[in-house]
Structures are given as C-alpha cells and as structure tokens.
C-alpha atoms as a PDB file:
ATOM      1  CA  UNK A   1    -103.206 141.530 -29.980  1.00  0.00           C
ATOM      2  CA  UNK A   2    -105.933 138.823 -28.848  1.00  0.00           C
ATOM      3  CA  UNK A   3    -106.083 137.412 -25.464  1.00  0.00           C
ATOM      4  CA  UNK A   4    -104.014 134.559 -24.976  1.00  0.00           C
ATOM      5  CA  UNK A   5    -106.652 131.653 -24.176  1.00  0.00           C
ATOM      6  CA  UNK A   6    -107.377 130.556 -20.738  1.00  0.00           C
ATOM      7  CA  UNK A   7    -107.401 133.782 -19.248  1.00  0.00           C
ATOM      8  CA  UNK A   8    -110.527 135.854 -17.695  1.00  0.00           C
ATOM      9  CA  UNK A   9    -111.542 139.168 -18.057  1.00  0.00           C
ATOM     10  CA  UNK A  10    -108.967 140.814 -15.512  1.00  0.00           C
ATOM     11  CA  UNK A  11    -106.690 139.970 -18.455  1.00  0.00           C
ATOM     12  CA  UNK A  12    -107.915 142.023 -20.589  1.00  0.00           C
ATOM     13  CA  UNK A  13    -108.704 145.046 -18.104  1.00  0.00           C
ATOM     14  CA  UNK A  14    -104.992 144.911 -16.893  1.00  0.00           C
ATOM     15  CA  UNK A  15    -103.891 144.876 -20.711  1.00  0.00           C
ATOM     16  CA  UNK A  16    -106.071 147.879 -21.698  1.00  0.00           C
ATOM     17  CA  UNK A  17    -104.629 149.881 -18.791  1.00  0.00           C
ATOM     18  CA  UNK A  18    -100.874 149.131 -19.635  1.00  0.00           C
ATOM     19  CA  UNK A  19    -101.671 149.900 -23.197  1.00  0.00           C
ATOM     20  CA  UNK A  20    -103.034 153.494 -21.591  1.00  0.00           C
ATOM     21  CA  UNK A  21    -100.070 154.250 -19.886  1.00  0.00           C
ATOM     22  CA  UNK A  22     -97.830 153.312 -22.714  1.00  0.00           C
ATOM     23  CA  UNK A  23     -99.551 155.673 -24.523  1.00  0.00           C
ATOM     24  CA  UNK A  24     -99.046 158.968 -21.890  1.00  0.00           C
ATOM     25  CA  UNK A  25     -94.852 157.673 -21.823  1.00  0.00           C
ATOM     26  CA  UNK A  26     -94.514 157.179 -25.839  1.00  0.00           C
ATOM     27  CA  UNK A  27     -96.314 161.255 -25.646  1.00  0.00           C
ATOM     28  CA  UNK A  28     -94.474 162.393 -23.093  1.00  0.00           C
ATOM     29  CA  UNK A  29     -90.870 160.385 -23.734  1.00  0.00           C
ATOM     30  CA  UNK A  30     -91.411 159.325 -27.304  1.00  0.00           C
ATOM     31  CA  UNK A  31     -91.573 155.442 -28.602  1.00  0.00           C
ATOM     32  CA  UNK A  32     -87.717 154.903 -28.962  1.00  0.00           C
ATOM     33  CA  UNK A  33     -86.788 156.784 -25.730  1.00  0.00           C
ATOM     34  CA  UNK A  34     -88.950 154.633 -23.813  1.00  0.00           C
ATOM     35  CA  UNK A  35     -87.919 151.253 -22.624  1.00  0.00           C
ATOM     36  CA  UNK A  36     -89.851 148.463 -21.841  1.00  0.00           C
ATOM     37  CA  UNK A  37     -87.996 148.755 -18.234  1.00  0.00           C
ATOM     38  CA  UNK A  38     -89.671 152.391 -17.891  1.00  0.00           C
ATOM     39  CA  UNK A  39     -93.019 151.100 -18.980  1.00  0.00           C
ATOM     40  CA  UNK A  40     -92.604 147.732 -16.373  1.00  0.00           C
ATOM     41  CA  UNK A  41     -91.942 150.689 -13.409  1.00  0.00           C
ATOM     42  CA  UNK A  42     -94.834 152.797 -14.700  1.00  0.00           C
ATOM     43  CA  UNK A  43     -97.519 150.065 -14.142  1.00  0.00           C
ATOM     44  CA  UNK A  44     -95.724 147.812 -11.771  1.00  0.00           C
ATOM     45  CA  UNK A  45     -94.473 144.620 -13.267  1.00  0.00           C
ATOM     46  CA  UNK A  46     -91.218 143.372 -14.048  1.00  0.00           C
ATOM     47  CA  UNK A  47     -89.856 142.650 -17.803  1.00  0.00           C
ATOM     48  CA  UNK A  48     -91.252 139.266 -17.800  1.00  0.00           C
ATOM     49  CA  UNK A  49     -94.739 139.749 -16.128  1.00  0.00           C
ATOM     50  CA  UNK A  50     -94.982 142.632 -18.709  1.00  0.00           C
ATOM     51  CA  UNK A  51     -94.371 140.548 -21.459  1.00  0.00           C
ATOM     52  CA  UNK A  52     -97.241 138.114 -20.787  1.00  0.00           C
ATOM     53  CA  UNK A  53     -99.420 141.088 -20.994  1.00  0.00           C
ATOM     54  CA  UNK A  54     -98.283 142.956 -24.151  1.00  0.00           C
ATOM     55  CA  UNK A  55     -95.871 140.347 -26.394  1.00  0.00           C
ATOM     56  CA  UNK A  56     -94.085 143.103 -27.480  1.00  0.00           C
ATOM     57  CA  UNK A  57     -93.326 146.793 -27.612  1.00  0.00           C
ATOM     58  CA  UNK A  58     -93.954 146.774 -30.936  1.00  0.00           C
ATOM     59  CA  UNK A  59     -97.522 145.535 -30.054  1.00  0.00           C
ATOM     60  CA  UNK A  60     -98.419 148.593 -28.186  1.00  0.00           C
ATOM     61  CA  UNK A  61     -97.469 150.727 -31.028  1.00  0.00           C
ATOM     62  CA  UNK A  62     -99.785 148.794 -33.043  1.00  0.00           C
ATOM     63  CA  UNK A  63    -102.587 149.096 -30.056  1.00  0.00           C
ATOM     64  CA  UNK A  64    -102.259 152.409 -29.805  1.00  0.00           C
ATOM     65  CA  UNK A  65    -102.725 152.946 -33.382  1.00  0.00           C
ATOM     66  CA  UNK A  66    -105.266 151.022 -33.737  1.00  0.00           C
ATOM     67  CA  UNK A  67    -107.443 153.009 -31.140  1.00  0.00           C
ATOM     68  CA  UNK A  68    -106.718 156.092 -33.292  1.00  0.00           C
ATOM     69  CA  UNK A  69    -107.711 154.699 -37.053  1.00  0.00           C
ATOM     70  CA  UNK A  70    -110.359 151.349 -36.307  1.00  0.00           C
ATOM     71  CA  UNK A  71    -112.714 153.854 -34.729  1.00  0.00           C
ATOM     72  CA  UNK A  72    -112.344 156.814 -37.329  1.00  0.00           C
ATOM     73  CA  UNK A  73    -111.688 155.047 -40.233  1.00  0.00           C
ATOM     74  CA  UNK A  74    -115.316 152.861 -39.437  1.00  0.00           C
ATOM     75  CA  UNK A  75    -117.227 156.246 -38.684  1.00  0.00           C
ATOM     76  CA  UNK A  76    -116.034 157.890 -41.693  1.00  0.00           C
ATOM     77  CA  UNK A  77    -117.227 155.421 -43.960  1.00  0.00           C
ATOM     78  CA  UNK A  78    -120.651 155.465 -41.839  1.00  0.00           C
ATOM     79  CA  UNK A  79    -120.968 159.209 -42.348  1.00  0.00           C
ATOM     80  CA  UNK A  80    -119.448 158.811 -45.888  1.00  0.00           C
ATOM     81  CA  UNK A  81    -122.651 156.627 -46.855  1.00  0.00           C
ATOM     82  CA  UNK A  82    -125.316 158.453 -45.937  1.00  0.00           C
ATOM     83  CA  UNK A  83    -127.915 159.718 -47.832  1.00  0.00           C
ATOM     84  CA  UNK A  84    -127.543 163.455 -46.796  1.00  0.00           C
ATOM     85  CA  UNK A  85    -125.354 167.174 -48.273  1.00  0.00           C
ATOM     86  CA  UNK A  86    -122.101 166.558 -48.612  1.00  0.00           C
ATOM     87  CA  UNK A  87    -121.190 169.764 -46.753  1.00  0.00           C
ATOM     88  CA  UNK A  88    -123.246 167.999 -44.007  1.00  0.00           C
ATOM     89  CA  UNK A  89    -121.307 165.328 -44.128  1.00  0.00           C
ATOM     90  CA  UNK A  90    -117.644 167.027 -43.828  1.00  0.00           C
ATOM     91  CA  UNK A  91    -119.241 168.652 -41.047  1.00  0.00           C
ATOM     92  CA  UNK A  92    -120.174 165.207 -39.029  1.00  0.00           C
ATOM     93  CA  UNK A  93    -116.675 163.755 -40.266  1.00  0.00           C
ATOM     94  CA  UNK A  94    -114.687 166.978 -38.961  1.00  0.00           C
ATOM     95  CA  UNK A  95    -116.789 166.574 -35.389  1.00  0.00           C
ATOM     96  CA  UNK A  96    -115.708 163.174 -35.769  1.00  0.00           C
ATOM     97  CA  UNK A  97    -112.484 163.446 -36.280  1.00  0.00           C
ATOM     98  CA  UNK A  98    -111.925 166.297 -32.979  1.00  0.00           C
ATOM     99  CA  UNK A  99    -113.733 163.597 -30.808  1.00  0.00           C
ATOM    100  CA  UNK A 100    -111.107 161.401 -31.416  1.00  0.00           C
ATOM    101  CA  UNK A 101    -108.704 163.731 -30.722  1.00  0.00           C
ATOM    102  CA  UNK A 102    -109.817 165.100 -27.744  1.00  0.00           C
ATOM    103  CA  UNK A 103    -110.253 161.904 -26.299  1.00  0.00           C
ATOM    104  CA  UNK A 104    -107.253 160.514 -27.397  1.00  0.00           C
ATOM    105  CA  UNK A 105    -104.249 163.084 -26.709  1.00  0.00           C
ATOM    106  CA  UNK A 106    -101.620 160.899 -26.040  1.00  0.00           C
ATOM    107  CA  UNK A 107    -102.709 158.046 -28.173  1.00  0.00           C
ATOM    108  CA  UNK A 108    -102.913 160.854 -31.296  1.00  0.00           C
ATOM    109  CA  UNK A 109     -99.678 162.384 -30.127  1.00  0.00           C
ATOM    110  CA  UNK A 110     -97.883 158.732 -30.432  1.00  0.00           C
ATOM    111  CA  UNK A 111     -99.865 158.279 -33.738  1.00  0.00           C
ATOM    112  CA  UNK A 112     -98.951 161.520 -35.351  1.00  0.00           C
ATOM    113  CA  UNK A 113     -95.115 161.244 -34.013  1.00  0.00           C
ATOM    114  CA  UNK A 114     -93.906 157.508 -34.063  1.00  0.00           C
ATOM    115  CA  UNK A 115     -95.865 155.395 -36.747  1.00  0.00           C
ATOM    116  CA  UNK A 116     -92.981 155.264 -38.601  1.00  0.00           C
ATOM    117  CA  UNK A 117     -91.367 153.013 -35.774  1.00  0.00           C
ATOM    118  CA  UNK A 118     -93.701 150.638 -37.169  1.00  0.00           C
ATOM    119  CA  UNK A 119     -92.344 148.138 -39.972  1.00  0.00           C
ATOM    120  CA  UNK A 120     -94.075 145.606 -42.744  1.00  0.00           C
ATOM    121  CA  UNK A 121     -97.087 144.557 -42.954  1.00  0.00           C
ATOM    122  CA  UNK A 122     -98.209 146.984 -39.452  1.00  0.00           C
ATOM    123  CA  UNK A 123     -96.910 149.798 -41.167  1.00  0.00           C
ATOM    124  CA  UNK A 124     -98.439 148.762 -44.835  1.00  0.00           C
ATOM    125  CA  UNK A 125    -101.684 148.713 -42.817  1.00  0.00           C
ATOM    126  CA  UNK A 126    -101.697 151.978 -41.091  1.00  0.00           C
ATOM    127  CA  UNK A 127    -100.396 154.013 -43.826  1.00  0.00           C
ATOM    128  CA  UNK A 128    -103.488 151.570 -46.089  1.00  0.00           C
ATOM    129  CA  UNK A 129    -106.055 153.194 -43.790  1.00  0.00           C
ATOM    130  CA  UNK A 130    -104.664 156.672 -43.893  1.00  0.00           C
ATOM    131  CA  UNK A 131    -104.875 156.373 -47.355  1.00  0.00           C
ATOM    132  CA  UNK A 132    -108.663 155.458 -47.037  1.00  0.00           C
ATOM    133  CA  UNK A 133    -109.875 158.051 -44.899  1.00  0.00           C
ATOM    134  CA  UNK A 134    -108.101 160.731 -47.009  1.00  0.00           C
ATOM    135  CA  UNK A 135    -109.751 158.971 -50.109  1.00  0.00           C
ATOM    136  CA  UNK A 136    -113.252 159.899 -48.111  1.00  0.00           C
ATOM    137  CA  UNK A 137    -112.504 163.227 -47.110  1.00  0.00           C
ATOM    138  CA  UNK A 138    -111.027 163.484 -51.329  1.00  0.00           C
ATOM    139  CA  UNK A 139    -114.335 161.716 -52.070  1.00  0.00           C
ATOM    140  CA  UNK A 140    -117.154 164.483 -50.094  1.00  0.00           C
ATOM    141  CA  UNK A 141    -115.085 167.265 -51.053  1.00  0.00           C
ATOM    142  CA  UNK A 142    -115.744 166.520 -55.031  1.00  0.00           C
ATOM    143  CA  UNK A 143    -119.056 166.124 -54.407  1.00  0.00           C
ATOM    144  CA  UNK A 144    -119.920 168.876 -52.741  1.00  0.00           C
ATOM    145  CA  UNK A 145    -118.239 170.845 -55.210  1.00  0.00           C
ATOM    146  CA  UNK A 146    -120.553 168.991 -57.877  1.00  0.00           C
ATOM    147  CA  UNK A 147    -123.201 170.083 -56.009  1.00  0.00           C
ATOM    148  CA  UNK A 148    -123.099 173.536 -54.575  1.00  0.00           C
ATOM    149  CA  UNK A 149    -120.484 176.418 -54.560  1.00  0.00           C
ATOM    150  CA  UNK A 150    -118.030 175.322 -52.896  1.00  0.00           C
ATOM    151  CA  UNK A 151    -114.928 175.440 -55.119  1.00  0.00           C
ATOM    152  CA  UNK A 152    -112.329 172.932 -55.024  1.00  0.00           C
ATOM    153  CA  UNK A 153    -110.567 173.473 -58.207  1.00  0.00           C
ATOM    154  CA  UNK A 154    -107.919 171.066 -57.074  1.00  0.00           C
ATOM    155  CA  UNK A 155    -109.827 167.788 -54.820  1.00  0.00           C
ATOM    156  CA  UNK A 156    -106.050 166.471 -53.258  1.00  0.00           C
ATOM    157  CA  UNK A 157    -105.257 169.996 -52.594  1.00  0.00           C
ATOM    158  CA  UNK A 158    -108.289 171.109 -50.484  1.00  0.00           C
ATOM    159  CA  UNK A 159    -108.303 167.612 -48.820  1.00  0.00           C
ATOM    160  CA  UNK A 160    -104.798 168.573 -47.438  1.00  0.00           C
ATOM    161  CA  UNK A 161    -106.142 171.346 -46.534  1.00  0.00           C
ATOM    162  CA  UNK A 162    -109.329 170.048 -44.307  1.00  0.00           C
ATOM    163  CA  UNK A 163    -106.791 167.884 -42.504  1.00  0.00           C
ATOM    164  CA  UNK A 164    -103.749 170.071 -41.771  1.00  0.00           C
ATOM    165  CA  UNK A 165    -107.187 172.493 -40.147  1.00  0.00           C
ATOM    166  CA  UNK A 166    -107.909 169.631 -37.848  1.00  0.00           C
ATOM    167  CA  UNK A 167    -104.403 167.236 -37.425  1.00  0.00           C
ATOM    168  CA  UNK A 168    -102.405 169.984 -35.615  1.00  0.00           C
ATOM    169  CA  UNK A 169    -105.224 170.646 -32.883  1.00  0.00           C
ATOM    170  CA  UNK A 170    -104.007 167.995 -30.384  1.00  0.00           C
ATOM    171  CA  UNK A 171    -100.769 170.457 -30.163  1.00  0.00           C
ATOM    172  CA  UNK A 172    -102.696 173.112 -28.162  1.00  0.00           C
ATOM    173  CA  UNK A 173    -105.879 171.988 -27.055  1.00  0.00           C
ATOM    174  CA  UNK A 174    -107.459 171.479 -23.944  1.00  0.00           C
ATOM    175  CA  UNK A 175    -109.910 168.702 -22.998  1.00  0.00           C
ATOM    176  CA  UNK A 176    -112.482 170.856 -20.984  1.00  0.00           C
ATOM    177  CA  UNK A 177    -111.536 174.723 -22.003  1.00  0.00           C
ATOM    178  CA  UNK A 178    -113.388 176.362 -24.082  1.00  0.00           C
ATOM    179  CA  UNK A 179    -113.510 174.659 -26.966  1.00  0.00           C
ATOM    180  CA  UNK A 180    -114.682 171.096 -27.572  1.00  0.00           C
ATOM    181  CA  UNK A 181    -115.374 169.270 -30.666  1.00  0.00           C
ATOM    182  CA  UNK A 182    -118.808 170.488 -31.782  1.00  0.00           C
ATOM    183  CA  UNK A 183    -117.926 174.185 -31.233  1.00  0.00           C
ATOM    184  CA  UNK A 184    -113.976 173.435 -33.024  1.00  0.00           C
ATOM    185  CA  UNK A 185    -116.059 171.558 -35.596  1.00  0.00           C
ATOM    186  CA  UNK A 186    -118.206 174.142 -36.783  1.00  0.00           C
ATOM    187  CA  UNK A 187    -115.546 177.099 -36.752  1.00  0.00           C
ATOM    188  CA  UNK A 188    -113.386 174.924 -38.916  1.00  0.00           C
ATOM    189  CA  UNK A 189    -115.946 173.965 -41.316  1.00  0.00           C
ATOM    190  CA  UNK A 190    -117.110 177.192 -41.452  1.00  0.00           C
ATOM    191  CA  UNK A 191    -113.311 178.573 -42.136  1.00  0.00           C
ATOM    192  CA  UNK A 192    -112.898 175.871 -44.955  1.00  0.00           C
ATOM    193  CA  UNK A 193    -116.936 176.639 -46.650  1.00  0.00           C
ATOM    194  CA  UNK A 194    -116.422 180.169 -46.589  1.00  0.00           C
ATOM    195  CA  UNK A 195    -112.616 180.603 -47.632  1.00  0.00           C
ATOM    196  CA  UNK A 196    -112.556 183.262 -44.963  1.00  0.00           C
ATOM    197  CA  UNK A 197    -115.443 185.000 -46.579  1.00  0.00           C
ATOM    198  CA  UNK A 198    -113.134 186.593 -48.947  1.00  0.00           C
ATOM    199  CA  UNK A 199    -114.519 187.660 -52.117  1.00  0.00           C
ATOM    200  CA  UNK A 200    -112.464 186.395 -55.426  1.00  0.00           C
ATOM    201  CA  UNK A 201    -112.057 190.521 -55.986  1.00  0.00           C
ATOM    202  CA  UNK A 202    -110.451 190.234 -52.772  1.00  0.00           C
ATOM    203  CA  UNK A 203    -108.240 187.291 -53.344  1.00  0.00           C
ATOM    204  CA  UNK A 204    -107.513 188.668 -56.462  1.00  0.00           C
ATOM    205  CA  UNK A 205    -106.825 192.120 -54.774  1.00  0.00           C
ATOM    206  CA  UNK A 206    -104.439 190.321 -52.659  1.00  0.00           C
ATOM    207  CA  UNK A 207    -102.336 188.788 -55.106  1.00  0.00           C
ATOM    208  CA  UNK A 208    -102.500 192.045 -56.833  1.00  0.00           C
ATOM    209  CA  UNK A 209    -101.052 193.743 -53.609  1.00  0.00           C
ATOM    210  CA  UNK A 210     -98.110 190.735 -52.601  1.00  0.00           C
ATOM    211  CA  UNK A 211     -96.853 190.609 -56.018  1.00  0.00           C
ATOM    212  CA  UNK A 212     -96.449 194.651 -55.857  1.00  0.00           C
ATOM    213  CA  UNK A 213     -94.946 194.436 -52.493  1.00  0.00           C
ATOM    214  CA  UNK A 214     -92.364 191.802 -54.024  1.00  0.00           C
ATOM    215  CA  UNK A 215     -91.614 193.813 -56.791  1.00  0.00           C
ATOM    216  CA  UNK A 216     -91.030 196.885 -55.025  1.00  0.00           C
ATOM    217  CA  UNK A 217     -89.337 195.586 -51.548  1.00  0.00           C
ATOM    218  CA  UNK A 218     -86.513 193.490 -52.992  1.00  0.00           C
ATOM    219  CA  UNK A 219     -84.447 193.526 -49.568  1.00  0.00           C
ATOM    220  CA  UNK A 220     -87.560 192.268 -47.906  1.00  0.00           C
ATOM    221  CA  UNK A 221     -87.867 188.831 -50.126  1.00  0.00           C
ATOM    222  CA  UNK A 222     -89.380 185.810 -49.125  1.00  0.00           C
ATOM    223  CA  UNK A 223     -87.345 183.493 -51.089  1.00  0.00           C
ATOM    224  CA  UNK A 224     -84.934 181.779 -49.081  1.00  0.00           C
ATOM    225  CA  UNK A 225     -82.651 182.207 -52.175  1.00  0.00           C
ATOM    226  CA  UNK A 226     -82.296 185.807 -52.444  1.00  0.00           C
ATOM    227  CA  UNK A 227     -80.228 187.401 -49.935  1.00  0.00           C
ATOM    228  CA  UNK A 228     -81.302 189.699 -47.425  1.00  0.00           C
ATOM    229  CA  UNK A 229     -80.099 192.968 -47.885  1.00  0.00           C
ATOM    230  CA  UNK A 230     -81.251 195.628 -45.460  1.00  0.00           C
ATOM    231  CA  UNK A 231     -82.789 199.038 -46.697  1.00  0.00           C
ATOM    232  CA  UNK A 232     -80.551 202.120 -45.972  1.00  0.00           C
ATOM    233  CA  UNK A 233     -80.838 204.175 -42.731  1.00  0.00           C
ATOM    234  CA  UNK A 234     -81.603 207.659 -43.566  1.00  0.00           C
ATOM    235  CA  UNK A 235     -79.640 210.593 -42.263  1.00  0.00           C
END
C-alpha cells in the first residue's frame, strides 16, 4: 500500500512495524481469528488511528505476502539467469529460498496458511507469482537433467518434490539452532541430487520387496479400501 502523501518517514516506520506484528498474530491466531480490535491493542492504537496506517485488513494480508514472494520471486529469476550449472543454480535458489524462511517465520506461516483469505485480482497475483517461481524451479530442473545425470523423468513431478523438501521447514525450525540456511541448503540439495544414494538395483530391489510384502501380508494393507483384518494369535 503506498504512503498516503504528506506524510514523513515516521509514517512509514510506524506502518512497517504494525505490518510486523500483524504478521506474529495472523501466525499465532490465524487471519480470520484475528480482529482488527486485537491488532489496534497489540500496537497501541484505536480502530480509527489504525486505519490511517493500514486501509485495511485485507492490506496487511497483501503486505505480508508481498514480503514473502517480491523478494524470492526477483532472486530466483536473478539466479535463474545466470550463466553457471544448473545444479549450481538449484543450489543458490534452495539457499535462497531457506533465507526467506528463516527470516520470515511468521510472515511464511501467514503465507503458507491464509492466502486464500485473499480475493480477485490480490489473489490472481499471488497465486500468478507462485506459478512463476515453480515455472523456474520446473525450468533448472530440465536443464540439468539435459545436462548431467540427474534424472527427472517427470519435470512437474520432481519440482513438487524440491519444494515440499523446503516449504514444510518453517514448521520445525529454529532461527539460531543448528541448522541455518547454507547448512539446510546443501543437505537438501544433496538429498534431491543423489536420490538418497540409492542405486536403481536398489530402488528396483525395493519395489521388488513392497510388492512381495503386499502380496503376502494381506491383513497388513495399505489401501485405505481393504479392511484390516488382524493375523491370528497362535496357541
């Protein structure tokens, strides 16, 4: 939201700082449990004053967003343009990517939770730039596969995969434990490059080995549709 004219920095500070604690309440209490009322007691203005500041509730959604995708979404596409190995590349964009999350709990909690509490054109937008930065990650991972032996027999597929790796981390992580972005960064790209340094004899060993168990251990299914019938108790 741009800064209504005739007003100085302090504005703009004071703005920045309500949009930061609307961002730890939307985590903490979720968007629709959290009333412009709580967020006017949290920084400590009424309705009105609050108002001035933000526009709407709806804005901060959009704010917080906003601090989530501009950033990413601009440093993917620099990393996505360089003239370097596409595995390098991943590599920067996954280190990338945990910065943002580290830095941003609450703002990636709200983005990963309540986006859909946006509507029109904001939403069109988000889920637009989404789109883009998966179209990147889509874009690296074909290439790389062009160009070394990394296998990605289906591009959408492993592209889901390098994200669901990386999107769940705000869940359990810790801004100064043990891990931070560089280390969490390599160990993922390493997990997603190697395929967990199984062989395709072992893969194919595997699926060997689960389809035998299947066969064999009806009353232990893992179809959902197939009742569960426990095995008999000797003696």
């Amino acid at each position: 939201m741009p800064r209504p004219p005739g007003h100085g920095p302090d504005f703009e500070v004071r703005r920045q700082k309500i949009i930061d604690t609307a961002a730890e309440l939307f985590a903490r209490q979720g968007y629709a449990a959290t009333s412009v009322n709580d967020l006017g007691r949290a920084v400590g203005l009424a309705k009105g004053a609050l108002y001035y500041y933000i526009g709407s509730k709806e804005n901060l959604l959009i704010e917080i967003q906003s601090r989530v995708m501009s950033p990413l979404l601009s440093r993917a596409r620099q990393i996505a343009a360089l003239e370097a190995d596409p595995l390098l590349r991943l590599r920067l964009l996954s280190e990338s990517l945990l910065t943002i999350i580290f830095h941003r709990l609450d703002h990636i909690w709200v983005y990963e939770h309540d986006y859909r509490s946006l509507s029109g054109d904001e939403l069109a937008t988000l889920l637009g730039q989404r789109s883009d930065f998966e179209h990147l990650i889509t874009g690296l991972l074909t290439e790389a596969a062009g160009q070394s032996s990394l296998r990605v027999p289906e591009p959408r597929l492993a592209t889901l995969q390098f994200l669901n790796l990386h999107n769940h981390t705000y869940q359990w992580v810790k801004p100064g434990g043990r891990w931070d972005p560089q280390y969490l960064a390599r160990e993922y790209c390493a997990t997603l490059f190697r395929g967990f340094g199984g062989t395709e004899a072992d893969l194919g060993e595997a699926e060997e080995r689960a389809a035998a168990f299947k066969r064999d251990r009806p009353e232990l299914s893992l179809d959902p549709e197939v009742a569960w019938v426990p095995a008999p108790v000797a003696g």
